[in-house]
C-alpha atoms as a PDB file:
ATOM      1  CA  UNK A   1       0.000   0.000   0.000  1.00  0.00           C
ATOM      2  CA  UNK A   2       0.745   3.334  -1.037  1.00  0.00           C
ATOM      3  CA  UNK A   3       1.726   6.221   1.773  1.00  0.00           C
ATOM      4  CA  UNK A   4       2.351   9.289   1.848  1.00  0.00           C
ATOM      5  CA  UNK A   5       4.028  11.003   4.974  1.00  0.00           C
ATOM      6  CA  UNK A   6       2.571  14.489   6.419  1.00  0.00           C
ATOM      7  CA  UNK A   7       3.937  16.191   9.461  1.00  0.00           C
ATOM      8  CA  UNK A   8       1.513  18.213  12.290  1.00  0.00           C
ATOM      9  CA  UNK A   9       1.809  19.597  15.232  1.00  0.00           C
ATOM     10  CA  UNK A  10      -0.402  19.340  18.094  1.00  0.00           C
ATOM     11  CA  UNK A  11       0.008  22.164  20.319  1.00  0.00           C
ATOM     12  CA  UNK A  12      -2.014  24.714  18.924  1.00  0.00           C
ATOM     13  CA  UNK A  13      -4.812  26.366  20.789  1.00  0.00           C
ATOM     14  CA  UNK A  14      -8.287  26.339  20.213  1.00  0.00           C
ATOM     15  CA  UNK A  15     -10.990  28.901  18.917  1.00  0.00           C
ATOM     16  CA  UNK A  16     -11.925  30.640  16.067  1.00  0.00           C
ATOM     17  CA  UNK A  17      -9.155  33.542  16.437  1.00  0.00           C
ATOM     18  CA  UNK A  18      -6.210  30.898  17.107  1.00  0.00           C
ATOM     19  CA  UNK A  19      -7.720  29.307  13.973  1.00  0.00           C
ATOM     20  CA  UNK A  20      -7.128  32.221  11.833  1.00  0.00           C
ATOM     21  CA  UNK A  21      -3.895  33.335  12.930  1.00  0.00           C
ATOM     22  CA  UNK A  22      -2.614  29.791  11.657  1.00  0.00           C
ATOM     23  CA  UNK A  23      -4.082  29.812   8.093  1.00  0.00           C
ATOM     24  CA  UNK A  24      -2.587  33.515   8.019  1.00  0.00           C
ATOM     25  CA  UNK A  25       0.243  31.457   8.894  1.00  0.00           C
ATOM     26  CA  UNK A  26      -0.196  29.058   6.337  1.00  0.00           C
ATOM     27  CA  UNK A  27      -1.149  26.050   8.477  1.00  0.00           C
ATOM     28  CA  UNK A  28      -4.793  24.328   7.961  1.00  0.00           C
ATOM     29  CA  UNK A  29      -6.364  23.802  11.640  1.00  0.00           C
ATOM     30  CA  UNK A  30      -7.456  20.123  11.768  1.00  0.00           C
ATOM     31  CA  UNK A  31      -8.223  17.154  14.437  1.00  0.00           C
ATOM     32  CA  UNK A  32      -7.602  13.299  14.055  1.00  0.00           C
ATOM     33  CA  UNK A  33     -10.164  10.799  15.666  1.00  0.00           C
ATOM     34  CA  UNK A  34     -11.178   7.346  15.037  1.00  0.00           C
ATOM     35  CA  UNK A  35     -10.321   3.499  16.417  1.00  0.00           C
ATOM     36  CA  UNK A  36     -10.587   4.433  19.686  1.00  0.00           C
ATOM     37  CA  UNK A  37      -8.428   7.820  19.227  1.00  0.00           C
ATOM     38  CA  UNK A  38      -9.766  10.006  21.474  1.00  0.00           C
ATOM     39  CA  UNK A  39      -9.710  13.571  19.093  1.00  0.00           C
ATOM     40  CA  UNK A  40      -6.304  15.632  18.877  1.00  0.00           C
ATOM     41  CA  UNK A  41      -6.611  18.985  17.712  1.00  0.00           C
ATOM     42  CA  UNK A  42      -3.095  19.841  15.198  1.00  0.00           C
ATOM     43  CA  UNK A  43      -2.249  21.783  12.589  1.00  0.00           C
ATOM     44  CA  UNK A  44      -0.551  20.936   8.873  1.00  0.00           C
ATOM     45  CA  UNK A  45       1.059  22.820   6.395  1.00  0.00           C
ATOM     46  CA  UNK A  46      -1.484  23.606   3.797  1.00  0.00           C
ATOM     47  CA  UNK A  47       1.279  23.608   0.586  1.00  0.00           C
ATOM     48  CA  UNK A  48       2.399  19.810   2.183  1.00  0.00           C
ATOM     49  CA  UNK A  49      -1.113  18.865   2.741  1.00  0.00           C
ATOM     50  CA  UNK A  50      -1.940  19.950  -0.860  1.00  0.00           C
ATOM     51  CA  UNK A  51       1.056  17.754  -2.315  1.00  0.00           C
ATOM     52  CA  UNK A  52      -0.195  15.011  -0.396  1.00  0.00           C
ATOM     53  CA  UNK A  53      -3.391  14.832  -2.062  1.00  0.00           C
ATOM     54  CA  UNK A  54      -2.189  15.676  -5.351  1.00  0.00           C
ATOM     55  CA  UNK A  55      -1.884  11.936  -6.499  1.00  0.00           C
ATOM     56  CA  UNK A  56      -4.190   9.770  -8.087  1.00  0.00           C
ATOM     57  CA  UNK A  57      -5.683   8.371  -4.974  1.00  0.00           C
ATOM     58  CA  UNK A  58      -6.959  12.741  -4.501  1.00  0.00           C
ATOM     59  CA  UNK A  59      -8.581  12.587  -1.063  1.00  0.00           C
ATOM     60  CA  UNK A  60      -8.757   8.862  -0.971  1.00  0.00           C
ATOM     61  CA  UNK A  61      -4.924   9.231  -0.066  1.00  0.00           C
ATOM     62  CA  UNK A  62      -4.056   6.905   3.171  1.00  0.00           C
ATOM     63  CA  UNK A  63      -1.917   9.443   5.306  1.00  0.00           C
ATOM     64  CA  UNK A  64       0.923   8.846   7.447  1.00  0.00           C
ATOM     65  CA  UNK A  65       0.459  11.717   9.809  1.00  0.00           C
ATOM     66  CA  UNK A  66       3.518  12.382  12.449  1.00  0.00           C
ATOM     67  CA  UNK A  67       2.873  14.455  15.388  1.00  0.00           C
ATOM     68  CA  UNK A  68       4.353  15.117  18.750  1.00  0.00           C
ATOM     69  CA  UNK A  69       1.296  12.919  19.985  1.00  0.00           C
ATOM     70  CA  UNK A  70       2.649   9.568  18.443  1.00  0.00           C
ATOM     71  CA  UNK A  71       1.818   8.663  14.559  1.00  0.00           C
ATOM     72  CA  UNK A  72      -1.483   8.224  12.744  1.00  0.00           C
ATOM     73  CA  UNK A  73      -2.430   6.400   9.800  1.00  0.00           C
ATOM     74  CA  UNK A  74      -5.430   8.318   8.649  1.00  0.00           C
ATOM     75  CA  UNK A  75      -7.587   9.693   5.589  1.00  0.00           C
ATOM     76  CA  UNK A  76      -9.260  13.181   4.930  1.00  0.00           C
ATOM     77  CA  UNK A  77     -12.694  12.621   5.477  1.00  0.00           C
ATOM     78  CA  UNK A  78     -14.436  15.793   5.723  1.00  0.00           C
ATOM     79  CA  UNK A  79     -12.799  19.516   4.455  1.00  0.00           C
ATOM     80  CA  UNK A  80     -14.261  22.783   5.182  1.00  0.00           C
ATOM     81  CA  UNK A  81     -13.535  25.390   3.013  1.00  0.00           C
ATOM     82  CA  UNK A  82     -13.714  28.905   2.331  1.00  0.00           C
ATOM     83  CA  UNK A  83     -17.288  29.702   0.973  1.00  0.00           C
ATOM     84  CA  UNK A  84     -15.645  32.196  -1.744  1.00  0.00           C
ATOM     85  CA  UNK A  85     -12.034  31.767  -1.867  1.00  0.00           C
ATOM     86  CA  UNK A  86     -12.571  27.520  -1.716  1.00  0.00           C
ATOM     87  CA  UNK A  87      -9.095  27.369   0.068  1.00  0.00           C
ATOM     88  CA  UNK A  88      -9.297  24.880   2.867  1.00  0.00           C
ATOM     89  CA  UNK A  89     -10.137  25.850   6.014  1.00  0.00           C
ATOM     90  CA  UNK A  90     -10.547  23.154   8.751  1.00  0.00           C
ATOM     91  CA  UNK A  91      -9.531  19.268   7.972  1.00  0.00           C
ATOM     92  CA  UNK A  92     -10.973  15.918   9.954  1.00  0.00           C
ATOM     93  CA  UNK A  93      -8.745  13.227   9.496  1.00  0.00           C
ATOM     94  CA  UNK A  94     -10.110   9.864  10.409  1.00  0.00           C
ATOM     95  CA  UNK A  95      -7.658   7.386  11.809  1.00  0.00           C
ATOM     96  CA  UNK A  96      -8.034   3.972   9.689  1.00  0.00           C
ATOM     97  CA  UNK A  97      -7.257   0.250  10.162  1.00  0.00           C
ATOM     98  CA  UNK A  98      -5.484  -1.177   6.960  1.00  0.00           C
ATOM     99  CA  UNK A  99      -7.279  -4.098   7.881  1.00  0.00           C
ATOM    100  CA  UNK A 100     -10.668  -3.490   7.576  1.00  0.00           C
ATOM    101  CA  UNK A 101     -12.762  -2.188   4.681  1.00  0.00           C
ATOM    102  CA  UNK A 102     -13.560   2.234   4.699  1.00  0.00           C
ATOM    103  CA  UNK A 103     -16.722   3.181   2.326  1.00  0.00           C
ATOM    104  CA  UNK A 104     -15.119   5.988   0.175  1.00  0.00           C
ATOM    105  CA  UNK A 105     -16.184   7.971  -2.825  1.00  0.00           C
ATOM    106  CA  UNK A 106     -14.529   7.037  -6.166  1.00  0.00           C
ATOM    107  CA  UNK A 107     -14.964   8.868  -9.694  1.00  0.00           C
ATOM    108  CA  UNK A 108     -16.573   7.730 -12.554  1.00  0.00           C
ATOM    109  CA  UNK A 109     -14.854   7.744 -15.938  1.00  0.00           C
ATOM    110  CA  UNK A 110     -17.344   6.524 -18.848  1.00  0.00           C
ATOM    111  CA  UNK A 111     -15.393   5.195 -22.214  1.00  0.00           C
ATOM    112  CA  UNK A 112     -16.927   4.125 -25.553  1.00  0.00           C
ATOM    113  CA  UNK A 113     -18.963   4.714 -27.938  1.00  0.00           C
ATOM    114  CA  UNK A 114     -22.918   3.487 -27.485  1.00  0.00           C
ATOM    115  CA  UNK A 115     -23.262   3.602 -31.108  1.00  0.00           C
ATOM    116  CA  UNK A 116     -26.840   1.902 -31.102  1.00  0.00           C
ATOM    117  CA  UNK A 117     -28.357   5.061 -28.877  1.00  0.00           C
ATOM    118  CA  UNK A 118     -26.280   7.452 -31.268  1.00  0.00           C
ATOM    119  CA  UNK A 119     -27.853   5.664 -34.455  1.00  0.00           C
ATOM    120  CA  UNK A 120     -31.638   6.492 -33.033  1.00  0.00           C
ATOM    121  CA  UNK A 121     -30.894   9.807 -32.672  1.00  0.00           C
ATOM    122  CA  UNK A 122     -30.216   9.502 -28.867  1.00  0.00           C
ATOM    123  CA  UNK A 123     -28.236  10.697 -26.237  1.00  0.00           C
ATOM    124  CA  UNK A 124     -26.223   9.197 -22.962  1.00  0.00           C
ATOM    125  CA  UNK A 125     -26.972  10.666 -20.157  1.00  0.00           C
ATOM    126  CA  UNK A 126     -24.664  10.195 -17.345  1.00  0.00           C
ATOM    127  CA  UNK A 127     -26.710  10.114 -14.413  1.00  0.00           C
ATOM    128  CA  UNK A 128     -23.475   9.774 -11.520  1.00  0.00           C
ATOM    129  CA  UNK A 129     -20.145  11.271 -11.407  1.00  0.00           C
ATOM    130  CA  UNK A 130     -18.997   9.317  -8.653  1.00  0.00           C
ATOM    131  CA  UNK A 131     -19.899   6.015  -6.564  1.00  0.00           C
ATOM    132  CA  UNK A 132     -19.812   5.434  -2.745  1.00  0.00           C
ATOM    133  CA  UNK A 133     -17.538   1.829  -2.241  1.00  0.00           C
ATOM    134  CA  UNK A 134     -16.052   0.056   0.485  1.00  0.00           C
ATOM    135  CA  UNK A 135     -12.227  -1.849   0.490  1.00  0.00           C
ATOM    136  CA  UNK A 136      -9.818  -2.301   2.163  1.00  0.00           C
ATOM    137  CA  UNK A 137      -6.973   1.225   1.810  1.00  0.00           C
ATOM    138  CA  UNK A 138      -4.318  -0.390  -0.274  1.00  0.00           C
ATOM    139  CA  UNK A 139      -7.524  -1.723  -2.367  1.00  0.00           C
ATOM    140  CA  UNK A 140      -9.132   1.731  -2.688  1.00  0.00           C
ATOM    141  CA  UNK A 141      -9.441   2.607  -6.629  1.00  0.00           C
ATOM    142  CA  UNK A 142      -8.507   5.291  -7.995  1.00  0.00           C
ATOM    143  CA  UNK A 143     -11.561   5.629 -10.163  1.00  0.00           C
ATOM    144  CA  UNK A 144     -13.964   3.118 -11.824  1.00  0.00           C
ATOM    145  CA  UNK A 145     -14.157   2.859 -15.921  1.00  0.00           C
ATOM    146  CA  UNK A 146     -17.868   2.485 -17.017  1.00  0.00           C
ATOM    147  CA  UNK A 147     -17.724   0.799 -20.815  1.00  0.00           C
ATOM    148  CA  UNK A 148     -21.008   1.968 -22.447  1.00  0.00           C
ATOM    149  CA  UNK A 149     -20.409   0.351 -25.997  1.00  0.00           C
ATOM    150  CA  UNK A 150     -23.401  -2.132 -25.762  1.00  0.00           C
ATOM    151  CA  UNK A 151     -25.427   0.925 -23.948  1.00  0.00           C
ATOM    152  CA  UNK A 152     -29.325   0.694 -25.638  1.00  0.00           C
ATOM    153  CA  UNK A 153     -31.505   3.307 -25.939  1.00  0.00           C
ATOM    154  CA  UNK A 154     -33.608   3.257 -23.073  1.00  0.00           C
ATOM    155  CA  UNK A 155     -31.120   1.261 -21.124  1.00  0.00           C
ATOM    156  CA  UNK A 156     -29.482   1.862 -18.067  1.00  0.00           C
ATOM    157  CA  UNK A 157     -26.190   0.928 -17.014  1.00  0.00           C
ATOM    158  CA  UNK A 158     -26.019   0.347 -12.790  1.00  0.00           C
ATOM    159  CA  UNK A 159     -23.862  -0.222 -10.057  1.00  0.00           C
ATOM    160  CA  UNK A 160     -24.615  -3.756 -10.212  1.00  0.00           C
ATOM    161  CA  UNK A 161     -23.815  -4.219 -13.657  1.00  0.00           C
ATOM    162  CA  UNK A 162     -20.341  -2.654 -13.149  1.00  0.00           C
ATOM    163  CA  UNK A 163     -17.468  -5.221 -13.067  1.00  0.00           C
ATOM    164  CA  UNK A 164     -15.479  -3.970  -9.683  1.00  0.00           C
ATOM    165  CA  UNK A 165     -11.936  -4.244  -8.843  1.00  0.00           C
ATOM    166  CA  UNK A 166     -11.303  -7.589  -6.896  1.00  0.00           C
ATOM    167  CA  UNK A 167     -11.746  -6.829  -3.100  1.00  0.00           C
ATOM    168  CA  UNK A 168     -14.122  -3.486  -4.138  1.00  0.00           C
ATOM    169  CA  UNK A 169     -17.696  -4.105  -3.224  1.00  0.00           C
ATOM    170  CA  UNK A 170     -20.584  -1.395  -3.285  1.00  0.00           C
ATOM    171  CA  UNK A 171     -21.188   1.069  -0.893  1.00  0.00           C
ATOM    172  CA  UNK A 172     -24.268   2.176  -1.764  1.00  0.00           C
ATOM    173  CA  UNK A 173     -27.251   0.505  -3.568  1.00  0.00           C
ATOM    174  CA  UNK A 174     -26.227  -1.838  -5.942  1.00  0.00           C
ATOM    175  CA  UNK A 175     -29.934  -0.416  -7.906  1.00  0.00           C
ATOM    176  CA  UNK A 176     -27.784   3.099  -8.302  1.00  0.00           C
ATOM    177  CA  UNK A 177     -28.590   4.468 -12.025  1.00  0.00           C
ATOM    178  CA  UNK A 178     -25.246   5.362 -13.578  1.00  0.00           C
ATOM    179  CA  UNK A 179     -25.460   6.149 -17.200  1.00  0.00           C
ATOM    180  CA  UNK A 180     -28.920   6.362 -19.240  1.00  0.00           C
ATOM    181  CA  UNK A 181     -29.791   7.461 -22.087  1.00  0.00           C
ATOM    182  CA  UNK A 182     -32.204  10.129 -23.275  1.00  0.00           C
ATOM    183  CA  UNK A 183     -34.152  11.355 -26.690  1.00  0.00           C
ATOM    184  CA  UNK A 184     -31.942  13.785 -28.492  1.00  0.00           C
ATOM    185  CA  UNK A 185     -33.562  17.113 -30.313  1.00  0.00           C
ATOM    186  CA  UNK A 186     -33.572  14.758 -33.747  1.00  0.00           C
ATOM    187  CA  UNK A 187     -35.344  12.020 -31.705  1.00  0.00           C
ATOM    188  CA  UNK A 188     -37.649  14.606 -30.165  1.00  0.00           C
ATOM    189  CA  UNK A 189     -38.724  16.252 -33.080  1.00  0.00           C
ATOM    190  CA  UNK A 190     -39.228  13.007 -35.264  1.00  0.00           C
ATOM    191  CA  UNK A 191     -41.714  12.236 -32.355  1.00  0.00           C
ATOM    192  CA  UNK A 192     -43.337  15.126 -31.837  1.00  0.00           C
ATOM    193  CA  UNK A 193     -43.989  15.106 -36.095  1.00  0.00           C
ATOM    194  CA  UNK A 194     -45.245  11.438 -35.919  1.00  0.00           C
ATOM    195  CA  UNK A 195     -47.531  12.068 -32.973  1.00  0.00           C
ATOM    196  CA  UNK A 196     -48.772  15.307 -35.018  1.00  0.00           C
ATOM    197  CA  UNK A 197     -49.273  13.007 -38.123  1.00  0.00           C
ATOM    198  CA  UNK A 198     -51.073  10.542 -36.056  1.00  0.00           C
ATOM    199  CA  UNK A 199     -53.324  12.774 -35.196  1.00  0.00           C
ATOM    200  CA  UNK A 200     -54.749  14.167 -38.373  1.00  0.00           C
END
């Protein structure tokens, strides 16, 4: 399993003024928790904290966090940020056990070509840009390919019917639409006309 190493520092005080001083500092105010960790307020550099979730893993990065109050292995599960700026603000890091499964959110990246909804005139219509799944960290994905060549129209491709990375299961309902598909403007018209015609 892939780590990456991020350093904090636990002996910064608490409260909304403290809080600013240290992002005017350039530190992100954050706590760890988790397995039994009972919650340690710290501080991280935001440029490090920025390179460590710059991979391919994003936020989904398992975190070796070092501290004066012993080492962590974590993940950043909820980020507050700035309602304008969008620069982060306050960080919970969850402490983890790389042996048992964490639900996480993974992207979606659709390939293909659905040429039998393209030939009627249709469109795809992807109805999820990202899927809730549980594995164990070093099994985490960094995305999940969705193949619609053999999309229909009027089919629907869902998290079920996805072929999942061994040791990835769903996190969410299996039932979840994914990608559809929809009448195009062509389709729409042509149907619109023949109802018209039908009706004379």
């Amino acid at each position: 399993m892939s780590q990456v190493t991020l350093s904090a520092t636990t002996s910064r005080q608490i409260g909304t003024r403290h809080s600013r001083r240290l992002r005017s500092a350039g530190s992100i105010p954050a706590v760890v928790y988790g397995h039994g960790t009972n919650p340690v307020p710290l501080a991280v550099d935001a440029k490090e904290f920025r390179t460590a979730v710059a991979g391919d893993h994003g936020l989904n990065t398992v975190i070796n966090l070092t501290s004066e109050a012993g080492n962590f292995t974590v993940m950043a599960r909820v980020i507050q940020r700035h309602p304008v700026k969008g620069t982060v603000q306050h960080i919970d890091f969850q402490v983890v056990d790389t042996n048992k499964g964490v639900v996480v959110e993974v992207p979606l990246h659709v390939v293909g070509d659905a040429v039998d909804v393209r030939h009627h005139d249709w469109e795809v219509n992807q109805l999820a840009f990202s899927v809730m799944l549980e594995a164990l960290p070093a099994k985490i994905p960094t995305h999940i390919t969705i193949d619609i060549s053999d999309l229909k129209v009027g089919g629907t491709i869902r998290l079920g019917d996805v072929a999942l990375p061994e040791g990835v299961q769903p996190g969410q309902d299996p039932s979840t639409g994914l990608v559809g598909t929809r009448a195009g403007r062509a389709a729409k018209t042509a149907g619109t006309a023949n109802a018209a015609a039908t009706a004379q």
